[in-house]
PDB file of N, CA and C in Angstrom:
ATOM      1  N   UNK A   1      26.256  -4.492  24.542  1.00  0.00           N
ATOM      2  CA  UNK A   1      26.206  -5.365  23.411  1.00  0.00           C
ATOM      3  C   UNK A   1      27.119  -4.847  22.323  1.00  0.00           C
ATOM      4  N   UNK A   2      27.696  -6.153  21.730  1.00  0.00           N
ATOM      5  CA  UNK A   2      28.455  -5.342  20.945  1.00  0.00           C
ATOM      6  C   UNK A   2      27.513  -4.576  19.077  1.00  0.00           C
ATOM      7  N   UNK A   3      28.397  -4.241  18.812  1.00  0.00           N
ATOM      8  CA  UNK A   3      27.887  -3.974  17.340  1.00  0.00           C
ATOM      9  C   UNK A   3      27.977  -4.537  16.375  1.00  0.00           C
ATOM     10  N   UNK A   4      26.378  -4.721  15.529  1.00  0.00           N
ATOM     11  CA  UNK A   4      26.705  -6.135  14.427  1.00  0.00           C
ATOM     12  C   UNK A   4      26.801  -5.286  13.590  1.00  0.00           C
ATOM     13  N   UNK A   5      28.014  -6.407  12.914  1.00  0.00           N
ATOM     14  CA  UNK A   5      28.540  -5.951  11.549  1.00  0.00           C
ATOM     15  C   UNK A   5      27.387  -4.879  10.651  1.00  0.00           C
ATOM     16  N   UNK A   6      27.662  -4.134  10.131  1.00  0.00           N
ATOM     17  CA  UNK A   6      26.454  -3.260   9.017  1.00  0.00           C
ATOM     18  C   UNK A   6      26.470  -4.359   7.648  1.00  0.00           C
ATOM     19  N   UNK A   7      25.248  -4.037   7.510  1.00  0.00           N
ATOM     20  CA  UNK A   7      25.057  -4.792   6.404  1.00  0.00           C
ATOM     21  C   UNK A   7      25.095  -3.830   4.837  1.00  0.00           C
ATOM     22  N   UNK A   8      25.718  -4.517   3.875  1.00  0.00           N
ATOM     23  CA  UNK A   8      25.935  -3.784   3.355  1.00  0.00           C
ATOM     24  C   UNK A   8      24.892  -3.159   1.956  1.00  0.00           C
ATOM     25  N   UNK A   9      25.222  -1.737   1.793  1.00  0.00           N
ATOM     26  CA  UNK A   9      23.982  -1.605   0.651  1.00  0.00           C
ATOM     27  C   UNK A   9      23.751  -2.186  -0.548  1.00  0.00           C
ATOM     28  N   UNK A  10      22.158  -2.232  -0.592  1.00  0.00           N
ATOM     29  CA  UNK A  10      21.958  -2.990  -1.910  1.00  0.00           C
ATOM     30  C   UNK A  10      22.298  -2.395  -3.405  1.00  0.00           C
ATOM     31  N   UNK A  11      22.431  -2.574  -4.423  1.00  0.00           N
ATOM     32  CA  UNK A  11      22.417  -2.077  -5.490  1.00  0.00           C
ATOM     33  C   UNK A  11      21.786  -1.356  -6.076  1.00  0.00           C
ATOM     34  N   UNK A  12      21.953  -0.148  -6.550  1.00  0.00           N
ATOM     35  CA  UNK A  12      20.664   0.222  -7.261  1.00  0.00           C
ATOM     36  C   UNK A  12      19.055  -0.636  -7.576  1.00  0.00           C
ATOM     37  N   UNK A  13      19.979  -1.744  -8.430  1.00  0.00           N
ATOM     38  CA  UNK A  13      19.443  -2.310  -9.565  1.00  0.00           C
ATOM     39  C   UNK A  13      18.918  -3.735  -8.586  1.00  0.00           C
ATOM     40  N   UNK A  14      18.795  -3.438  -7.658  1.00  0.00           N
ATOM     41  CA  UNK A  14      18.421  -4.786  -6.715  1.00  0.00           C
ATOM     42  C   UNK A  14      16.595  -4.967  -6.321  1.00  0.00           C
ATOM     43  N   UNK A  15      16.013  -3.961  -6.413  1.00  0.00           N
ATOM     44  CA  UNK A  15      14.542  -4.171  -6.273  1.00  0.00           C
ATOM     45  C   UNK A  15      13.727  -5.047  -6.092  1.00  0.00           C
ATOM     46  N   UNK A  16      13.203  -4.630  -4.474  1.00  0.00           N
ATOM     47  CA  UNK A  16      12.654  -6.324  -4.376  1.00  0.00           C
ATOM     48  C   UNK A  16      10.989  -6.595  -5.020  1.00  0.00           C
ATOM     49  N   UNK A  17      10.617  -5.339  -5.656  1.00  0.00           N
ATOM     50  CA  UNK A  17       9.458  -5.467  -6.612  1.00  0.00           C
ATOM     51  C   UNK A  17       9.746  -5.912  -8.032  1.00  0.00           C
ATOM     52  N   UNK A  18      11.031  -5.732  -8.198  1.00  0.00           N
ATOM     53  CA  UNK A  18      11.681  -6.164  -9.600  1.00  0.00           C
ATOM     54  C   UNK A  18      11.819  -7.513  -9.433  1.00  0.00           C
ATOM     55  N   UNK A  19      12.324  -8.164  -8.181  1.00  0.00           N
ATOM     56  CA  UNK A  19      12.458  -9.671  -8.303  1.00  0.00           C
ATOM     57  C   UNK A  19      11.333 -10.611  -8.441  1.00  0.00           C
ATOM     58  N   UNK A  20      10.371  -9.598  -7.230  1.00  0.00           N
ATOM     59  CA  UNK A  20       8.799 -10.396  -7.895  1.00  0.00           C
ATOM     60  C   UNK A  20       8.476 -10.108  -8.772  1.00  0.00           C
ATOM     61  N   UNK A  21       8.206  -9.227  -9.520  1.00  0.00           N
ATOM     62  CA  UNK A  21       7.869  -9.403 -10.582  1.00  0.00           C
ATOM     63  C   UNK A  21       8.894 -10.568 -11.454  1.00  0.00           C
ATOM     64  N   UNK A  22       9.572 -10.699 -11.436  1.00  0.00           N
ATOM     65  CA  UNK A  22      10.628 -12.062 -12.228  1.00  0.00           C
ATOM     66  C   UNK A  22      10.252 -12.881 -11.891  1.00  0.00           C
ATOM     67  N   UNK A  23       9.983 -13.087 -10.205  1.00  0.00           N
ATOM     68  CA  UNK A  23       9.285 -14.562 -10.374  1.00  0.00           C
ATOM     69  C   UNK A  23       7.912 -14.510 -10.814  1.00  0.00           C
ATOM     70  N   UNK A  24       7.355 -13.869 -10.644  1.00  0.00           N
ATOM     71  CA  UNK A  24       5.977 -13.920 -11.213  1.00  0.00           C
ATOM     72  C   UNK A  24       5.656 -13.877 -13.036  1.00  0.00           C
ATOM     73  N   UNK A  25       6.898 -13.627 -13.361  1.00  0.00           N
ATOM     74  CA  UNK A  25       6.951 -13.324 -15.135  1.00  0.00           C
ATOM     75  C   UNK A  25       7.217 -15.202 -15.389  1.00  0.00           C
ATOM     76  N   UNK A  26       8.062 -15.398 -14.248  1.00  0.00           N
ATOM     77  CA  UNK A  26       8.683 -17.456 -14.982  1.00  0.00           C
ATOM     78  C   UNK A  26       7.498 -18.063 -14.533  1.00  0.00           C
ATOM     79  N   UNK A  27       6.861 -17.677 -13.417  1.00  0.00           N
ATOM     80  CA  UNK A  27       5.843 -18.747 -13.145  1.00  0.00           C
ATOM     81  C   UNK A  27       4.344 -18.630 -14.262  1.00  0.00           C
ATOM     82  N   UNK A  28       4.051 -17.339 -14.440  1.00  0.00           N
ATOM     83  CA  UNK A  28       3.287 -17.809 -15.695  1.00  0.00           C
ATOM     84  C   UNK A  28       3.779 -17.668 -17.086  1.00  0.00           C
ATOM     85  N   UNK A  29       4.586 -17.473 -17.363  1.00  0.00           N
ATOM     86  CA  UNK A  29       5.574 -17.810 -18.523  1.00  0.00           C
ATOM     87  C   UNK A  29       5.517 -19.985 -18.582  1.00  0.00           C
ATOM     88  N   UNK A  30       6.053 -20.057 -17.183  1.00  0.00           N
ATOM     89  CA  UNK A  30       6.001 -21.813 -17.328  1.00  0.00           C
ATOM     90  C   UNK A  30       4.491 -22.074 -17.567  1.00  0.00           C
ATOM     91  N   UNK A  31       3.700 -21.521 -16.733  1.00  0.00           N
ATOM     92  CA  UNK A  31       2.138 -22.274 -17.199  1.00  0.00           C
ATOM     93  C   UNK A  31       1.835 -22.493 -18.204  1.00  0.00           C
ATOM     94  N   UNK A  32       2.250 -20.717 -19.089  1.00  0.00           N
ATOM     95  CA  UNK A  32       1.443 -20.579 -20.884  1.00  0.00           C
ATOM     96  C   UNK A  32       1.745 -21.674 -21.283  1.00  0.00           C
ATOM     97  N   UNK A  33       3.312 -22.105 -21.357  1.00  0.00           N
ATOM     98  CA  UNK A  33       4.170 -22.872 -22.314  1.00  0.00           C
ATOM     99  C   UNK A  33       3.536 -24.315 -21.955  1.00  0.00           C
ATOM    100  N   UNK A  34       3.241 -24.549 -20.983  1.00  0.00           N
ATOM    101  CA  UNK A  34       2.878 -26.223 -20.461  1.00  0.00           C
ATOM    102  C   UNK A  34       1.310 -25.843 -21.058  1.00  0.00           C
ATOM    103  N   UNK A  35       0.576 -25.712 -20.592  1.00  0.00           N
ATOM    104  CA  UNK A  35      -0.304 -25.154 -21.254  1.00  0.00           C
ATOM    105  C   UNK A  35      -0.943 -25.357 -22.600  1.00  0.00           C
ATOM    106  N   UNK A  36      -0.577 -24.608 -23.333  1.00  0.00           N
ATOM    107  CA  UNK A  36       0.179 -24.140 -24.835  1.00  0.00           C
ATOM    108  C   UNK A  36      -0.021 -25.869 -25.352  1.00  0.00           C
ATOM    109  N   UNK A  37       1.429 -26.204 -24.632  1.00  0.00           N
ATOM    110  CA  UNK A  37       2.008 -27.649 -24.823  1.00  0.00           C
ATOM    111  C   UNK A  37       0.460 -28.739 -24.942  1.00  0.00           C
ATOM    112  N   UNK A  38       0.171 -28.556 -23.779  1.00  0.00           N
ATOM    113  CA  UNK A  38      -0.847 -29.970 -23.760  1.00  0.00           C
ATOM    114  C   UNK A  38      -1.971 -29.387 -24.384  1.00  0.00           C
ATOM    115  N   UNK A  39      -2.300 -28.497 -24.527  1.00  0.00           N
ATOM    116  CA  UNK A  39      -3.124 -27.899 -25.700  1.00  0.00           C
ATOM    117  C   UNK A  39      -3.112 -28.796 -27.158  1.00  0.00           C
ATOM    118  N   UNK A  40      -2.422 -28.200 -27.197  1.00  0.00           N
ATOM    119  CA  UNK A  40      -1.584 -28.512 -29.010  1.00  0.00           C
ATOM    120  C   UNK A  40      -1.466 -29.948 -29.078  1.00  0.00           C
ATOM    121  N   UNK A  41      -1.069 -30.677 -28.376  1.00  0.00           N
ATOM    122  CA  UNK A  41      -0.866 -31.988 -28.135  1.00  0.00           C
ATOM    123  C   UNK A  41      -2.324 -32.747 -27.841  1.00  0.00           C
ATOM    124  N   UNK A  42      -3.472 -32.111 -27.562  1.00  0.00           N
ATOM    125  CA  UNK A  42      -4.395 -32.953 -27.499  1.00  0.00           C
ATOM    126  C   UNK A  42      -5.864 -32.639 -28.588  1.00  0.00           C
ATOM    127  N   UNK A  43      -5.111 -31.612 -29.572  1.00  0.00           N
ATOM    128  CA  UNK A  43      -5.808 -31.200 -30.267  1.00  0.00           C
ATOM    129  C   UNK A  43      -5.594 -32.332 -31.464  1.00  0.00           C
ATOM    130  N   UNK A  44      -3.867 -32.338 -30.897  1.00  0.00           N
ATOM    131  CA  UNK A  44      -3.212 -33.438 -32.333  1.00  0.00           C
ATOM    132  C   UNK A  44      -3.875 -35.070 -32.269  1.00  0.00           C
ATOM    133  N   UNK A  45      -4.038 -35.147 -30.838  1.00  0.00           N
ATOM    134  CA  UNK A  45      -4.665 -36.364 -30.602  1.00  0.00           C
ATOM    135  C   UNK A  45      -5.790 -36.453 -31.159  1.00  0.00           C
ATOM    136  N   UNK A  46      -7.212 -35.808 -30.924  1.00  0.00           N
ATOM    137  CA  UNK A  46      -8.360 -35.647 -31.612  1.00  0.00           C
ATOM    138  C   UNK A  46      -8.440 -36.028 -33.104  1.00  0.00           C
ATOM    139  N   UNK A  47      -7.280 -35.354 -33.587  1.00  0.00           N
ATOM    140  CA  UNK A  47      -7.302 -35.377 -35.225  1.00  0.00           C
ATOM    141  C   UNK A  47      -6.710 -36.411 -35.740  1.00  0.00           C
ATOM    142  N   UNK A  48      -5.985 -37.038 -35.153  1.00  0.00           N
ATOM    143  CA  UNK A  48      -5.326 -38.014 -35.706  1.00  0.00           C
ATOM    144  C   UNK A  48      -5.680 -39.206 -34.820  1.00  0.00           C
ATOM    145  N   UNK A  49      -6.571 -39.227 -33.947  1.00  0.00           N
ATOM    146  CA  UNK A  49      -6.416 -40.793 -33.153  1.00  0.00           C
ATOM    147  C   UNK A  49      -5.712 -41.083 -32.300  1.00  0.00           C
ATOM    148  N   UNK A  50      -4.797 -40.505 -31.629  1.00  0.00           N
ATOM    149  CA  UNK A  50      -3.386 -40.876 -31.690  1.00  0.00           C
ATOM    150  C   UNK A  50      -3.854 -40.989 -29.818  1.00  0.00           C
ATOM    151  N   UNK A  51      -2.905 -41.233 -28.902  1.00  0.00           N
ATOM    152  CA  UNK A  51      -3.156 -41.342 -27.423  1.00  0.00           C
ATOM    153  C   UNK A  51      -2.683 -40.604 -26.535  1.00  0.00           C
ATOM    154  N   UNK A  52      -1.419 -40.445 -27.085  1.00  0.00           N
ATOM    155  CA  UNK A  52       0.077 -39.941 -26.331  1.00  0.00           C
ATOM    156  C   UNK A  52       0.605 -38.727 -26.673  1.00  0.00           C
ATOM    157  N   UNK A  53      -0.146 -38.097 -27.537  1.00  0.00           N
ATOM    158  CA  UNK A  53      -0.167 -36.552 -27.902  1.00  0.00           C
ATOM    159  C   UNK A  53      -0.105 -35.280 -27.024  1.00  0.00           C
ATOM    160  N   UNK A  54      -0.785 -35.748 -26.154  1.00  0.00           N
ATOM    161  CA  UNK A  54      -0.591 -34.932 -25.289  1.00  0.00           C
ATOM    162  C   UNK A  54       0.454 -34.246 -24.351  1.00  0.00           C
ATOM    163  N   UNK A  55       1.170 -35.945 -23.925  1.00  0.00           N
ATOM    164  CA  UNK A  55       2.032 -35.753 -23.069  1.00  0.00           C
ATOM    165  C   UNK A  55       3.526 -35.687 -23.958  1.00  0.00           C
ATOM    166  N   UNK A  56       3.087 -35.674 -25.232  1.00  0.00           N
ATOM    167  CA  UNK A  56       4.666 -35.096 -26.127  1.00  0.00           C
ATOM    168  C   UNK A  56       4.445 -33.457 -25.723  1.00  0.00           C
ATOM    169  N   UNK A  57       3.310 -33.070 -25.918  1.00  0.00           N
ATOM    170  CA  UNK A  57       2.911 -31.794 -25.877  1.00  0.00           C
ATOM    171  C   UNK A  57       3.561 -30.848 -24.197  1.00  0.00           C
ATOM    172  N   UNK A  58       3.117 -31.851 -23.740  1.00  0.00           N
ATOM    173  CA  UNK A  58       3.772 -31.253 -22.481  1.00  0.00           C
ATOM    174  C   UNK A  58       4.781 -31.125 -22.236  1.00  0.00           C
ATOM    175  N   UNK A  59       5.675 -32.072 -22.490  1.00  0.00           N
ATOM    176  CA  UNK A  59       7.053 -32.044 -22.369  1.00  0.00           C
ATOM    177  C   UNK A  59       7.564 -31.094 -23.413  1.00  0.00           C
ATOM    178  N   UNK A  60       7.241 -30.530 -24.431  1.00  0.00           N
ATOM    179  CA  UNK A  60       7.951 -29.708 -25.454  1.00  0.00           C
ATOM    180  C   UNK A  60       7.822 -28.385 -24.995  1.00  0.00           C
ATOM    181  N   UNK A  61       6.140 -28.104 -24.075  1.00  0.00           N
ATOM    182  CA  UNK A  61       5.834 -26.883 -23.572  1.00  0.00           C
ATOM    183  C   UNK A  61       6.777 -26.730 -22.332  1.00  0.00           C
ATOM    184  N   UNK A  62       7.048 -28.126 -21.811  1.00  0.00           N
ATOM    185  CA  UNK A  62       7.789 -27.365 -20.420  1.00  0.00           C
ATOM    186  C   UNK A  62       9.575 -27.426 -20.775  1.00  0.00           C
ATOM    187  N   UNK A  63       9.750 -28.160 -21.576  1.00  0.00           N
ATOM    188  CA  UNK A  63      10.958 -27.448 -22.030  1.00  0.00           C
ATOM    189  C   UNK A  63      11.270 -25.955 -22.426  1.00  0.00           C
ATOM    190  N   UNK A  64      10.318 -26.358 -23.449  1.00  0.00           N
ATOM    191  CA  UNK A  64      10.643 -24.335 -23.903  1.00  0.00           C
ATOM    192  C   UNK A  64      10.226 -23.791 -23.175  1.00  0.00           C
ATOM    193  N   UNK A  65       9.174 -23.644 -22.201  1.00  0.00           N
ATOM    194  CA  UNK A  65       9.311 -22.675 -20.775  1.00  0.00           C
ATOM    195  C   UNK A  65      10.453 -22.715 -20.080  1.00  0.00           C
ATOM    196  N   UNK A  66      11.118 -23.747 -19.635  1.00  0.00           N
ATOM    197  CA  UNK A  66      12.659 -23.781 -18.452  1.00  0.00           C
ATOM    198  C   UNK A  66      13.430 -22.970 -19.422  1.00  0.00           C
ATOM    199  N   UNK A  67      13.485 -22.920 -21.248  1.00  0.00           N
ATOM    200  CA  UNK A  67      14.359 -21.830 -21.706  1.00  0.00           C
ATOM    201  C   UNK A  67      13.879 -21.048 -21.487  1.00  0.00           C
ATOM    202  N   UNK A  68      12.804 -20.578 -21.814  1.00  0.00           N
ATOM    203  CA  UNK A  68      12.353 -19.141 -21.813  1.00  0.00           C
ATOM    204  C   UNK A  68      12.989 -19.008 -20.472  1.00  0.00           C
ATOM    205  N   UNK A  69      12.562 -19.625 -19.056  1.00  0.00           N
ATOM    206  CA  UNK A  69      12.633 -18.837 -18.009  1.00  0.00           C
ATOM    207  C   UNK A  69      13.938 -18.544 -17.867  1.00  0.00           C
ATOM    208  N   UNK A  70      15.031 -19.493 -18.301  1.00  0.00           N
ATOM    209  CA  UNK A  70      16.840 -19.271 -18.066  1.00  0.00           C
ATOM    210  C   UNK A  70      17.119 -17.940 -19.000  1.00  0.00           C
ATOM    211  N   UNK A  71      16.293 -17.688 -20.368  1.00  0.00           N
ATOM    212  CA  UNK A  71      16.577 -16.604 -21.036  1.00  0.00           C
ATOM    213  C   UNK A  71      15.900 -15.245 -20.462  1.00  0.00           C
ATOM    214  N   UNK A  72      15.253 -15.459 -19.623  1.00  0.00           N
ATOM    215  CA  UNK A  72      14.714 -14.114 -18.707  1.00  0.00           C
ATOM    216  C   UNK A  72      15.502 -14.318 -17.709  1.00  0.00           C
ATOM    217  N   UNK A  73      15.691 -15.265 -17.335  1.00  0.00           N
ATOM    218  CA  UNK A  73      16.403 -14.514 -15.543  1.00  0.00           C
ATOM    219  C   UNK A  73      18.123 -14.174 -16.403  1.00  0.00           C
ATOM    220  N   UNK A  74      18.689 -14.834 -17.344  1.00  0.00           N
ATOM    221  CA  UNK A  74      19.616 -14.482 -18.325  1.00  0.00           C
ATOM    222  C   UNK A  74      19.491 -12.965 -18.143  1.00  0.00           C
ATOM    223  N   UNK A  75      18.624 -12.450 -18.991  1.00  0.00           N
ATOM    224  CA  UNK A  75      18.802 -10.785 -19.205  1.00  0.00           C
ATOM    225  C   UNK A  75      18.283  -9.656 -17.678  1.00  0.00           C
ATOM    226  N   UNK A  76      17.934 -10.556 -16.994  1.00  0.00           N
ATOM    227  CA  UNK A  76      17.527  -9.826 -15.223  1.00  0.00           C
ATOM    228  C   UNK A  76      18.927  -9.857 -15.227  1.00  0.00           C
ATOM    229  N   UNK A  77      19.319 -10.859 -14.727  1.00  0.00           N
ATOM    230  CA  UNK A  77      20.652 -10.705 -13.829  1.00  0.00           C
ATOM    231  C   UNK A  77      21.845 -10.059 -14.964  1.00  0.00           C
ATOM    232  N   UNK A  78      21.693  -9.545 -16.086  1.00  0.00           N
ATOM    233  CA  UNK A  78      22.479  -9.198 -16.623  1.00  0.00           C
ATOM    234  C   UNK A  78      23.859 -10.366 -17.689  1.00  0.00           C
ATOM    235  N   UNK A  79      24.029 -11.417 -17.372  1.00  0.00           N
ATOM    236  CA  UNK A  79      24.620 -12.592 -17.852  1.00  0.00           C
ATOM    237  C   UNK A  79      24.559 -12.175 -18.943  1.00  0.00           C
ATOM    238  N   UNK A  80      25.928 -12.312 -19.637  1.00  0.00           N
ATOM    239  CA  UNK A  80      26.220 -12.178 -21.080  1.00  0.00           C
ATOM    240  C   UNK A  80      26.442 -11.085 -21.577  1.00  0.00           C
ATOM    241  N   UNK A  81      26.926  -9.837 -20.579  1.00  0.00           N
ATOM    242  CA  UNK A  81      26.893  -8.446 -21.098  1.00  0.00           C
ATOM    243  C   UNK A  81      28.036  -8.774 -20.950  1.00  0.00           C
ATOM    244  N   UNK A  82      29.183  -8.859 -21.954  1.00  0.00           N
ATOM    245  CA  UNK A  82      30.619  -8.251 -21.646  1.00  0.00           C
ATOM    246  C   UNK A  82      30.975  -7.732 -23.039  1.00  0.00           C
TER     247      UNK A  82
END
């Protein structure tokens, strides 16, 4: 048989406990924020009457979670160091 190519070494900085942990930092990072979101949004409803409070709420929480999570995997992968 012949010989397969070697694969080549990983990086120091490559850790595959470091990556879970990253995903595990965005996935409840996204919950808090959605969360958070429809929280706040149905508290606003209560107080004011209102119907649709909620689901403003959500959408503001899961926005600012998809930043948060682009601004963490941002500083993981290093992006923006020059």
């Amino acid at each position: 048989m012949a010989d397969s190519p070697r694969k080549p070494d990983l990086p120091p900085d490559d850790n595959p406990w470091r990556a879970a942990g990253l995903v595990t930092a965005i996935g409840a990072e996204l919950a808090v924020c959605v969360g958070l979101g429809w929280w706040l949004g149905t508290v606003y409803d209560n107080r004011n009457g209102t119907r649709y409070g909620y689901l403003a709420g959500l959408i503001v929480g899961l926005v600012a979670g998809i930043g948060s999570a682009v601004g963490l995997v941002r500083k993981y992968s290093g992006a923006g160091k020059h």
